[in-house]
PDB file of N, CA and C in Angstrom:
ATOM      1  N   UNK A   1     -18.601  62.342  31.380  1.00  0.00           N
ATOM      2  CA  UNK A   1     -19.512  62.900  30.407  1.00  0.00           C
ATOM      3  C   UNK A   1     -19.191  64.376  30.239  1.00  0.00           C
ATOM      4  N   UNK A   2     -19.373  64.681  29.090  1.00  0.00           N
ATOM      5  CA  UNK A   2     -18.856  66.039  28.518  1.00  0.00           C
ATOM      6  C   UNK A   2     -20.017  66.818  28.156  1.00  0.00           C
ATOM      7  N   UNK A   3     -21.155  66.152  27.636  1.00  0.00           N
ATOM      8  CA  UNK A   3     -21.737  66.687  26.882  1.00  0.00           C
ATOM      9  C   UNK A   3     -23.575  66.535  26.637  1.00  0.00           C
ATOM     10  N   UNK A   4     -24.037  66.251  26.136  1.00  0.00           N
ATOM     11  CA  UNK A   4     -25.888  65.739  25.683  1.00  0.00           C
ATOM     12  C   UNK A   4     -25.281  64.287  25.546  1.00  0.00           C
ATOM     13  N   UNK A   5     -24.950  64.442  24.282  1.00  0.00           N
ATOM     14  CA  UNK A   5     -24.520  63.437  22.998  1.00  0.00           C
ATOM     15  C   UNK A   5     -23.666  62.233  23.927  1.00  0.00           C
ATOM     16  N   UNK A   6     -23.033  62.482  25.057  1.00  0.00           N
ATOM     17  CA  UNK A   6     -21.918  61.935  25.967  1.00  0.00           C
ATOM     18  C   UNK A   6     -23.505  61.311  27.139  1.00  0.00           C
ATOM     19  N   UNK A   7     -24.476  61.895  27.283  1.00  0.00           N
ATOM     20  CA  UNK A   7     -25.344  61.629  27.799  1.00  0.00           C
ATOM     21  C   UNK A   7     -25.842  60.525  27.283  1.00  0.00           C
ATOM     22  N   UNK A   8     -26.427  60.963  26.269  1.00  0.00           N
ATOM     23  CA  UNK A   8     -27.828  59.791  25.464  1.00  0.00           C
ATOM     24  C   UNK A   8     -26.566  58.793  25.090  1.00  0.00           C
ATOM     25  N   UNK A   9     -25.228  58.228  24.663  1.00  0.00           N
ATOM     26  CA  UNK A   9     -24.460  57.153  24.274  1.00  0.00           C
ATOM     27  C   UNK A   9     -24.347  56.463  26.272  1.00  0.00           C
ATOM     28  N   UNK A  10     -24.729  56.972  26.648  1.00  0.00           N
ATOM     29  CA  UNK A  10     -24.427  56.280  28.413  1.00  0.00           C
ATOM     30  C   UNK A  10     -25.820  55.838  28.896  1.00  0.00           C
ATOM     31  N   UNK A  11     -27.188  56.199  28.255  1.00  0.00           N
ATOM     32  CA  UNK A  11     -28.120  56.090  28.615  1.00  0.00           C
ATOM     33  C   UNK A  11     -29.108  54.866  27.697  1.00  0.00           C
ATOM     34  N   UNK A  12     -29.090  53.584  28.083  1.00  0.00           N
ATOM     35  CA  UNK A  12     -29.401  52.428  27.335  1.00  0.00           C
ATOM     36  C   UNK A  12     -30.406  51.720  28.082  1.00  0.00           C
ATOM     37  N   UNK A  13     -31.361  51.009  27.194  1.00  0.00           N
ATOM     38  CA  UNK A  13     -32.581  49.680  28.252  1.00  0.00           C
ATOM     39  C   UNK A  13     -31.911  49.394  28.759  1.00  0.00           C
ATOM     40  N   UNK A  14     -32.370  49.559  30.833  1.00  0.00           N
ATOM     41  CA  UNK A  14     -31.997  48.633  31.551  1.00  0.00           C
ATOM     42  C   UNK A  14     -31.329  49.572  32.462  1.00  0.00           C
ATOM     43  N   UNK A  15     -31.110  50.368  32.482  1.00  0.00           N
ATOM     44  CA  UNK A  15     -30.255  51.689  32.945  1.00  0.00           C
ATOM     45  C   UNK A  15     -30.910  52.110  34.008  1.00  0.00           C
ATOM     46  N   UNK A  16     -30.316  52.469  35.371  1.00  0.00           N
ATOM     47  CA  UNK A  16     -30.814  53.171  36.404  1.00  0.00           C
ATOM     48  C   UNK A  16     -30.806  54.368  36.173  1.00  0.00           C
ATOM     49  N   UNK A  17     -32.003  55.051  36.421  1.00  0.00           N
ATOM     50  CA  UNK A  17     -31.543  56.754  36.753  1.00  0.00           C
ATOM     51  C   UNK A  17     -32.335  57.601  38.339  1.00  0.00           C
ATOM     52  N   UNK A  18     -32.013  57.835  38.950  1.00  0.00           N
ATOM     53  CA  UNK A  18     -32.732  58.652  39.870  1.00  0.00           C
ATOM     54  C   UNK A  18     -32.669  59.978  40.166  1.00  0.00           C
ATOM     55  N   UNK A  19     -33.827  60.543  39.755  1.00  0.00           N
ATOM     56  CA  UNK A  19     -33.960  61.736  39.792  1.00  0.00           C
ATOM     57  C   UNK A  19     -33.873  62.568  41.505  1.00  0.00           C
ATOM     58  N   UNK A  20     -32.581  63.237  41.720  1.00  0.00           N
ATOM     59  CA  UNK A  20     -32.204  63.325  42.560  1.00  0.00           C
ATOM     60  C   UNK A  20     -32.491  64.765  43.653  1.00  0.00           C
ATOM     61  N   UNK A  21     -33.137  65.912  42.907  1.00  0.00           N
ATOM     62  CA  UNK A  21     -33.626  66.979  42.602  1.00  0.00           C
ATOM     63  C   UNK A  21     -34.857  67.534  41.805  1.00  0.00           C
ATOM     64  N   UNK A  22     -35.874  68.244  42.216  1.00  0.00           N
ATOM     65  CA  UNK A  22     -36.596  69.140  41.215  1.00  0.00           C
ATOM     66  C   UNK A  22     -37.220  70.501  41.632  1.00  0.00           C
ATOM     67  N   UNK A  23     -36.792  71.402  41.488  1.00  0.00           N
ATOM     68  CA  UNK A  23     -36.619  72.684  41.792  1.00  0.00           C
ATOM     69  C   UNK A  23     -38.104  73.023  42.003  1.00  0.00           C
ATOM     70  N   UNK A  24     -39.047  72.490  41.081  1.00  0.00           N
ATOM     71  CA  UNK A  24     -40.584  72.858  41.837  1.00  0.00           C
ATOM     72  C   UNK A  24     -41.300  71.951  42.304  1.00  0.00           C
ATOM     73  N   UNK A  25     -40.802  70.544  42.287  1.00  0.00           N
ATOM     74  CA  UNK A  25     -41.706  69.873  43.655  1.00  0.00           C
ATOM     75  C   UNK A  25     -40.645  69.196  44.193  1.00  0.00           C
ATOM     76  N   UNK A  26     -39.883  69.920  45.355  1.00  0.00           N
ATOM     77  CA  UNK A  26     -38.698  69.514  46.267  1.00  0.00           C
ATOM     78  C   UNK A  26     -39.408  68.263  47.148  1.00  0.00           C
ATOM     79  N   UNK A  27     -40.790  67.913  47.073  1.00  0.00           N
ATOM     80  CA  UNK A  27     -41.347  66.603  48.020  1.00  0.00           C
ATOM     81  C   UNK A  27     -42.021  65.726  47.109  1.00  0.00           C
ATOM     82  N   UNK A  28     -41.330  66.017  45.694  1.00  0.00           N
ATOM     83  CA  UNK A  28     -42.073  65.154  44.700  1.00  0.00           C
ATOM     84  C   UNK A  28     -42.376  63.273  44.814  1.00  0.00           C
ATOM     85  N   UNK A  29     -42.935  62.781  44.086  1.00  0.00           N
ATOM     86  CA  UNK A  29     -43.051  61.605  44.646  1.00  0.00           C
ATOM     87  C   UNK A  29     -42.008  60.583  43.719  1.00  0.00           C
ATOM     88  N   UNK A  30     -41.444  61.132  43.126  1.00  0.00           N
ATOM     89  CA  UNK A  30     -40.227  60.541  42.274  1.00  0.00           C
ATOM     90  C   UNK A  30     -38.981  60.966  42.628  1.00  0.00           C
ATOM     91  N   UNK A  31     -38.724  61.654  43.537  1.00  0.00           N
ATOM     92  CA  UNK A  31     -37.234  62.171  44.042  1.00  0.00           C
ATOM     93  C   UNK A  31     -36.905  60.633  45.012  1.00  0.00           C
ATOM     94  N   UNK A  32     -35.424  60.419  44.740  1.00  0.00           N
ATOM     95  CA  UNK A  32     -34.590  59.730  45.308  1.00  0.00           C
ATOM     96  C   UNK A  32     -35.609  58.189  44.767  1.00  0.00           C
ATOM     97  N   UNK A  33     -36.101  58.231  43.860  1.00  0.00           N
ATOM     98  CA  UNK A  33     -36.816  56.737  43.513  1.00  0.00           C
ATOM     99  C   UNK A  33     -35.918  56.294  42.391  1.00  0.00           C
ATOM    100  N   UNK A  34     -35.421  55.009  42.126  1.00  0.00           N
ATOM    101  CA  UNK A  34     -34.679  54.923  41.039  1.00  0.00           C
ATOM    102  C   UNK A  34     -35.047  54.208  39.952  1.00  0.00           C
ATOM    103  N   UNK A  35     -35.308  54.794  39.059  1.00  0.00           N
ATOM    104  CA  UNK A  35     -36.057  54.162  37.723  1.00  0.00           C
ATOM    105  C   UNK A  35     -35.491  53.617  36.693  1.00  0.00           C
ATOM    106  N   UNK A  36     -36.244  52.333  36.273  1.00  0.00           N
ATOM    107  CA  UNK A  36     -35.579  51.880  35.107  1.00  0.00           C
ATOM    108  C   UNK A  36     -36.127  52.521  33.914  1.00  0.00           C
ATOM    109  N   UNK A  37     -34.593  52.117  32.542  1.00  0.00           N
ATOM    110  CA  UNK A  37     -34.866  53.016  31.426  1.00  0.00           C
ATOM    111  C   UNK A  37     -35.479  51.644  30.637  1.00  0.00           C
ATOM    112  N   UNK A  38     -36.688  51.915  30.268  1.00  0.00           N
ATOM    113  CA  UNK A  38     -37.884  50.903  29.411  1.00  0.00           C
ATOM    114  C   UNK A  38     -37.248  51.216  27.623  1.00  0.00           C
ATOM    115  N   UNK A  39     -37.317  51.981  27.202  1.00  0.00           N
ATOM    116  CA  UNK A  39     -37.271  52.940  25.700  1.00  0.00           C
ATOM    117  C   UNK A  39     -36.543  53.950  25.755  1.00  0.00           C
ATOM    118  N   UNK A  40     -35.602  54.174  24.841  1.00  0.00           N
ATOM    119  CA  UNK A  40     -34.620  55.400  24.320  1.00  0.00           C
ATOM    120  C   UNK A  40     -34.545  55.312  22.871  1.00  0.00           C
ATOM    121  N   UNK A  41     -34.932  57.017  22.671  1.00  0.00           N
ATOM    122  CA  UNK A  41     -35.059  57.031  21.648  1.00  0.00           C
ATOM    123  C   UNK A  41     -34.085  58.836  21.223  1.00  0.00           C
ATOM    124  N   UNK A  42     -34.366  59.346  19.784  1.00  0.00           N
ATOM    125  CA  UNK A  42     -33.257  60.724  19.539  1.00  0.00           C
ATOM    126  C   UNK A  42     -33.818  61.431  20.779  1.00  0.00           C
ATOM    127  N   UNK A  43     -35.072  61.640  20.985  1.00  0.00           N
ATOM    128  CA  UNK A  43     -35.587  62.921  21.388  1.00  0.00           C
ATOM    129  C   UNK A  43     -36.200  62.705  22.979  1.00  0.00           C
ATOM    130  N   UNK A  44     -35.675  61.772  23.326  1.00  0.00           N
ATOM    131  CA  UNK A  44     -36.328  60.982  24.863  1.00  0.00           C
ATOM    132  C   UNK A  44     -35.521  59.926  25.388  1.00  0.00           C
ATOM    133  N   UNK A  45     -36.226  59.693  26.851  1.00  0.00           N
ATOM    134  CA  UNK A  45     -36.385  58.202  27.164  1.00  0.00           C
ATOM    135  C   UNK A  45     -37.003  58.262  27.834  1.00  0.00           C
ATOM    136  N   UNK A  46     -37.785  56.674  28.230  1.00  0.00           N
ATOM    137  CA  UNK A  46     -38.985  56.445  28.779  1.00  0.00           C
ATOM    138  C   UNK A  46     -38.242  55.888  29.730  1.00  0.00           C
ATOM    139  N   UNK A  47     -39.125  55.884  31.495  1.00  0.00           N
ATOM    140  CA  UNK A  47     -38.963  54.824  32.582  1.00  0.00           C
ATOM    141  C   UNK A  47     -39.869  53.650  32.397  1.00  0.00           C
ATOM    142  N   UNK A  48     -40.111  52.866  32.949  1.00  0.00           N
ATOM    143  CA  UNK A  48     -40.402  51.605  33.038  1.00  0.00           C
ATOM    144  C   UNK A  48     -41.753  52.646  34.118  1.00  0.00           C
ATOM    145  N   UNK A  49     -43.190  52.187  33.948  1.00  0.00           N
ATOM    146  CA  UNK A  49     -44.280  53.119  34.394  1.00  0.00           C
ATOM    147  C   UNK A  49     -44.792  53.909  33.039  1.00  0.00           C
ATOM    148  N   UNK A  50     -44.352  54.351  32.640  1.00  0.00           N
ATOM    149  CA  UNK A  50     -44.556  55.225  31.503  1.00  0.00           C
ATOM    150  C   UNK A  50     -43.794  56.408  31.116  1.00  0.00           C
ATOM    151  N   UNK A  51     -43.512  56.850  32.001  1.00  0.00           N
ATOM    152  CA  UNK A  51     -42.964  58.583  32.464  1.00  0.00           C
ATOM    153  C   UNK A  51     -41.579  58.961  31.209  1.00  0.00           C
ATOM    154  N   UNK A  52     -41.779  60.283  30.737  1.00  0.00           N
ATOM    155  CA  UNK A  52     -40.891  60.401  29.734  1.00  0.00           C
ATOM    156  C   UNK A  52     -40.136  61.255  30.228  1.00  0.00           C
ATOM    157  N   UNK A  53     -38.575  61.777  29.910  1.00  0.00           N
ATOM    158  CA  UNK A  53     -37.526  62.653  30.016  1.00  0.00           C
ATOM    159  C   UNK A  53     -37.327  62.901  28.765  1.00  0.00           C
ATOM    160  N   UNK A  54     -37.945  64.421  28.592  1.00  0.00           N
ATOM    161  CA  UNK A  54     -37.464  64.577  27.190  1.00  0.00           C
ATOM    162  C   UNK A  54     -36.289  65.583  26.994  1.00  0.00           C
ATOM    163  N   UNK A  55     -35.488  65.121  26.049  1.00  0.00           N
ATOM    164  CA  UNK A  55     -33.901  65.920  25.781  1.00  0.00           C
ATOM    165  C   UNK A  55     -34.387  67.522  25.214  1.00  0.00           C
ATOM    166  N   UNK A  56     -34.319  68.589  26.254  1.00  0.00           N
ATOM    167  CA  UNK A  56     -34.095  69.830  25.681  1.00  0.00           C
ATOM    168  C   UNK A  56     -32.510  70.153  25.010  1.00  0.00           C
ATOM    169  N   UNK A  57     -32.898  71.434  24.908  1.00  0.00           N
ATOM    170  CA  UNK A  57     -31.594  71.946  23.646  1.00  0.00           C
ATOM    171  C   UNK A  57     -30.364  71.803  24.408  1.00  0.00           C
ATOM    172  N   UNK A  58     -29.259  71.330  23.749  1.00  0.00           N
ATOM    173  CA  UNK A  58     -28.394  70.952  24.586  1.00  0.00           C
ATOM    174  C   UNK A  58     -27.704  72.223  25.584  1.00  0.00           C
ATOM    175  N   UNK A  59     -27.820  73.480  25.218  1.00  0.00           N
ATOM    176  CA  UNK A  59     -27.292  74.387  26.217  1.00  0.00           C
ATOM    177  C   UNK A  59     -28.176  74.592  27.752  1.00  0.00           C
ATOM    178  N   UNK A  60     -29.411  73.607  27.566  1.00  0.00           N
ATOM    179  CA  UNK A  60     -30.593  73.391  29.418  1.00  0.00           C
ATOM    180  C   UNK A  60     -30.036  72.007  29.684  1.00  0.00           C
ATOM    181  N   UNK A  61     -28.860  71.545  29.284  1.00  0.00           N
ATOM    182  CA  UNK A  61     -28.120  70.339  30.061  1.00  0.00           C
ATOM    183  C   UNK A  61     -26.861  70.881  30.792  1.00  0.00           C
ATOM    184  N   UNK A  62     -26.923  70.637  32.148  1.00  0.00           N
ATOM    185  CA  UNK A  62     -25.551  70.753  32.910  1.00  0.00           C
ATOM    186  C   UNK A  62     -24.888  69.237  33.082  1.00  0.00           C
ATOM    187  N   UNK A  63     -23.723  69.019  33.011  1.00  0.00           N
ATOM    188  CA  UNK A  63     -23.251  67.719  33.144  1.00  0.00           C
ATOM    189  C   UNK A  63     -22.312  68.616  34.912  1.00  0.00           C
ATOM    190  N   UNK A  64     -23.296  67.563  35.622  1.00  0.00           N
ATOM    191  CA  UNK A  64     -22.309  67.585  37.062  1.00  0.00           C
ATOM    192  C   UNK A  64     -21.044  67.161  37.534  1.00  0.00           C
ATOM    193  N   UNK A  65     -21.121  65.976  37.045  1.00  0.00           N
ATOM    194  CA  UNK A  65     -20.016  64.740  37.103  1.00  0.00           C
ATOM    195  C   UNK A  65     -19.897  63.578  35.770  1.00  0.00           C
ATOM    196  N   UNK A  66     -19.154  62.660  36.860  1.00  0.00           N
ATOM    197  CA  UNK A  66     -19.371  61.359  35.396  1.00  0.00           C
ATOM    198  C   UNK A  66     -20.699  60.751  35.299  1.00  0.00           C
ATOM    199  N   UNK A  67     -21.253  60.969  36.947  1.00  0.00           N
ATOM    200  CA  UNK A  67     -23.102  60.288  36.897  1.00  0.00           C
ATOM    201  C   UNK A  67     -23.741  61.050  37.169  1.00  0.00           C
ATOM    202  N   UNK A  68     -23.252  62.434  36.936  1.00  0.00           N
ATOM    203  CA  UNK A  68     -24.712  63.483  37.464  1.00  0.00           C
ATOM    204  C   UNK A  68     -24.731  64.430  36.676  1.00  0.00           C
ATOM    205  N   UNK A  69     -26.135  64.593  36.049  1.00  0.00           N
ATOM    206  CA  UNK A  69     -26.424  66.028  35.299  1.00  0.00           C
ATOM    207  C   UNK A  69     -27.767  66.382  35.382  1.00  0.00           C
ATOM    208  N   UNK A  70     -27.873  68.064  35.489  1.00  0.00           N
ATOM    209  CA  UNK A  70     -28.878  68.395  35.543  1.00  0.00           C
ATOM    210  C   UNK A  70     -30.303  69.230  33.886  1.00  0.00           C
ATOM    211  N   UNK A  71     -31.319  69.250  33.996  1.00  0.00           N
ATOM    212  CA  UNK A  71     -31.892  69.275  33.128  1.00  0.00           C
ATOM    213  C   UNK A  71     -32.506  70.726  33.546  1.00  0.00           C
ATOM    214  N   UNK A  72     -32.498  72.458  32.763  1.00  0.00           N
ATOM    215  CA  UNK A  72     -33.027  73.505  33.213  1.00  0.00           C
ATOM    216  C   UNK A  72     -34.393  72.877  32.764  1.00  0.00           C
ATOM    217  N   UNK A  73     -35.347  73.319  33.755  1.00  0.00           N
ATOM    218  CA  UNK A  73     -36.886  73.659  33.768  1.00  0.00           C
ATOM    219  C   UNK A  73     -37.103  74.867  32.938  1.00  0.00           C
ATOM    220  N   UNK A  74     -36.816  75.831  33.738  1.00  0.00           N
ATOM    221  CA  UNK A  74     -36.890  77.548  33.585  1.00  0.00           C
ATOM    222  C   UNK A  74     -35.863  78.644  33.466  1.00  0.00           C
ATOM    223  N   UNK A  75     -35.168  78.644  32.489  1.00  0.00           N
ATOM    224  CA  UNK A  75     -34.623  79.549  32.318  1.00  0.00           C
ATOM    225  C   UNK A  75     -34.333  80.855  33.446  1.00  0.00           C
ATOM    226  N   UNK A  76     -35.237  80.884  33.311  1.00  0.00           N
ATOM    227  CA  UNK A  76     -35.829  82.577  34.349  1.00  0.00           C
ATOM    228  C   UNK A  76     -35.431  82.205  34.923  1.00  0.00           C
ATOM    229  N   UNK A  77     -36.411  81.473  36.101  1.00  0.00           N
ATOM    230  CA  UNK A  77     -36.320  81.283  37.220  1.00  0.00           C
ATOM    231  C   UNK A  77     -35.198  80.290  37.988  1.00  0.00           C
ATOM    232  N   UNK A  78     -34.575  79.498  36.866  1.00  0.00           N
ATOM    233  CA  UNK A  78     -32.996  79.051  36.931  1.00  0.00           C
ATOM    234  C   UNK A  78     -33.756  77.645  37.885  1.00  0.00           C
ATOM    235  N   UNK A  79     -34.704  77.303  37.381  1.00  0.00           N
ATOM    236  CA  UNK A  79     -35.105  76.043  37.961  1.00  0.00           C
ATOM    237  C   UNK A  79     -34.775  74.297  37.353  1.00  0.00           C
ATOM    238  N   UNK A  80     -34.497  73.784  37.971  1.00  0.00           N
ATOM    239  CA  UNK A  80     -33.718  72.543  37.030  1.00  0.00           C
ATOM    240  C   UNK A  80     -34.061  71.669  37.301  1.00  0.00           C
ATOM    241  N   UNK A  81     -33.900  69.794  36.645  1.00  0.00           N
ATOM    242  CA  UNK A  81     -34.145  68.728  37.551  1.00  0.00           C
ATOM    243  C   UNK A  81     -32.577  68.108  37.654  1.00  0.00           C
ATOM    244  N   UNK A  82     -32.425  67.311  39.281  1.00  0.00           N
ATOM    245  CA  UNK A  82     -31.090  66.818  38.824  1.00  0.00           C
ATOM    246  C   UNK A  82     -30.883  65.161  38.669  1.00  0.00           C
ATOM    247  N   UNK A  83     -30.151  64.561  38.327  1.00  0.00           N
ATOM    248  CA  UNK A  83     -30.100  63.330  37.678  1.00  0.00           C
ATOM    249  C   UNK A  83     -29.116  62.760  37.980  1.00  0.00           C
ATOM    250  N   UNK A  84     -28.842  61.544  38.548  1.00  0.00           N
ATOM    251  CA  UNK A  84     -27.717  60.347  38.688  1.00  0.00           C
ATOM    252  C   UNK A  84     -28.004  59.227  37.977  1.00  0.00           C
ATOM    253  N   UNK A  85     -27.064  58.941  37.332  1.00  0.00           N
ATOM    254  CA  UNK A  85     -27.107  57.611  36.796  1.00  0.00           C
ATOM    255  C   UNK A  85     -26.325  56.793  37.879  1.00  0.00           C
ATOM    256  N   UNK A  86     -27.209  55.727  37.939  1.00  0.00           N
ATOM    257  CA  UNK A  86     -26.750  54.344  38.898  1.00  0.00           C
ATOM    258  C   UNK A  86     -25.883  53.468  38.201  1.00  0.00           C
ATOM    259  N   UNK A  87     -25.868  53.124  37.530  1.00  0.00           N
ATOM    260  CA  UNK A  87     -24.846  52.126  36.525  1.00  0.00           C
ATOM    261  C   UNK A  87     -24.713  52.278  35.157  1.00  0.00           C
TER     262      UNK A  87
END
């Protein structure tokens, strides 16, 4: 993955993702849980529960690897969430 756009074409119903990181609740109750993707849509996707990830501007996306990228929180404070895709 290169890119957002390289993101959301890899991200389809049925899709694992686990949120692997989150810079302000490091004991959150969704870290290392792996969620299914219910709905994808331009501006989102939903987990299976309800819970939404919504796509900021593509320059608050870091692409880590081929299955990992992270999402900035805060600018400022350089706070982020990080993300693996499972399959």
């Amino acid at each position: 993955m290169r890119n957002l756009t390289d993101i959301k074409r890899r991200l389809k119903v049925g899709n694992i993702v686990t949120m692997t990181q989150h810079d302000n609740y490091p004991h959150g109750e969704l870290i290392n849980v792996p969620r299914e993707i219910e709905h994808v849509q331009s501006n989102a996707i939903r987990f299976t529960g309800g819970s939404w990830l919504y796509w900021p501007r593509a320059k608050d996306i870091t692409i880590e690897d081929h299955d990992k990228f992270s999402v900035m929180l805060n600018p400022a404070k350089q706070t982020k969430m990080h993300y693996q895709i499972n399959n």
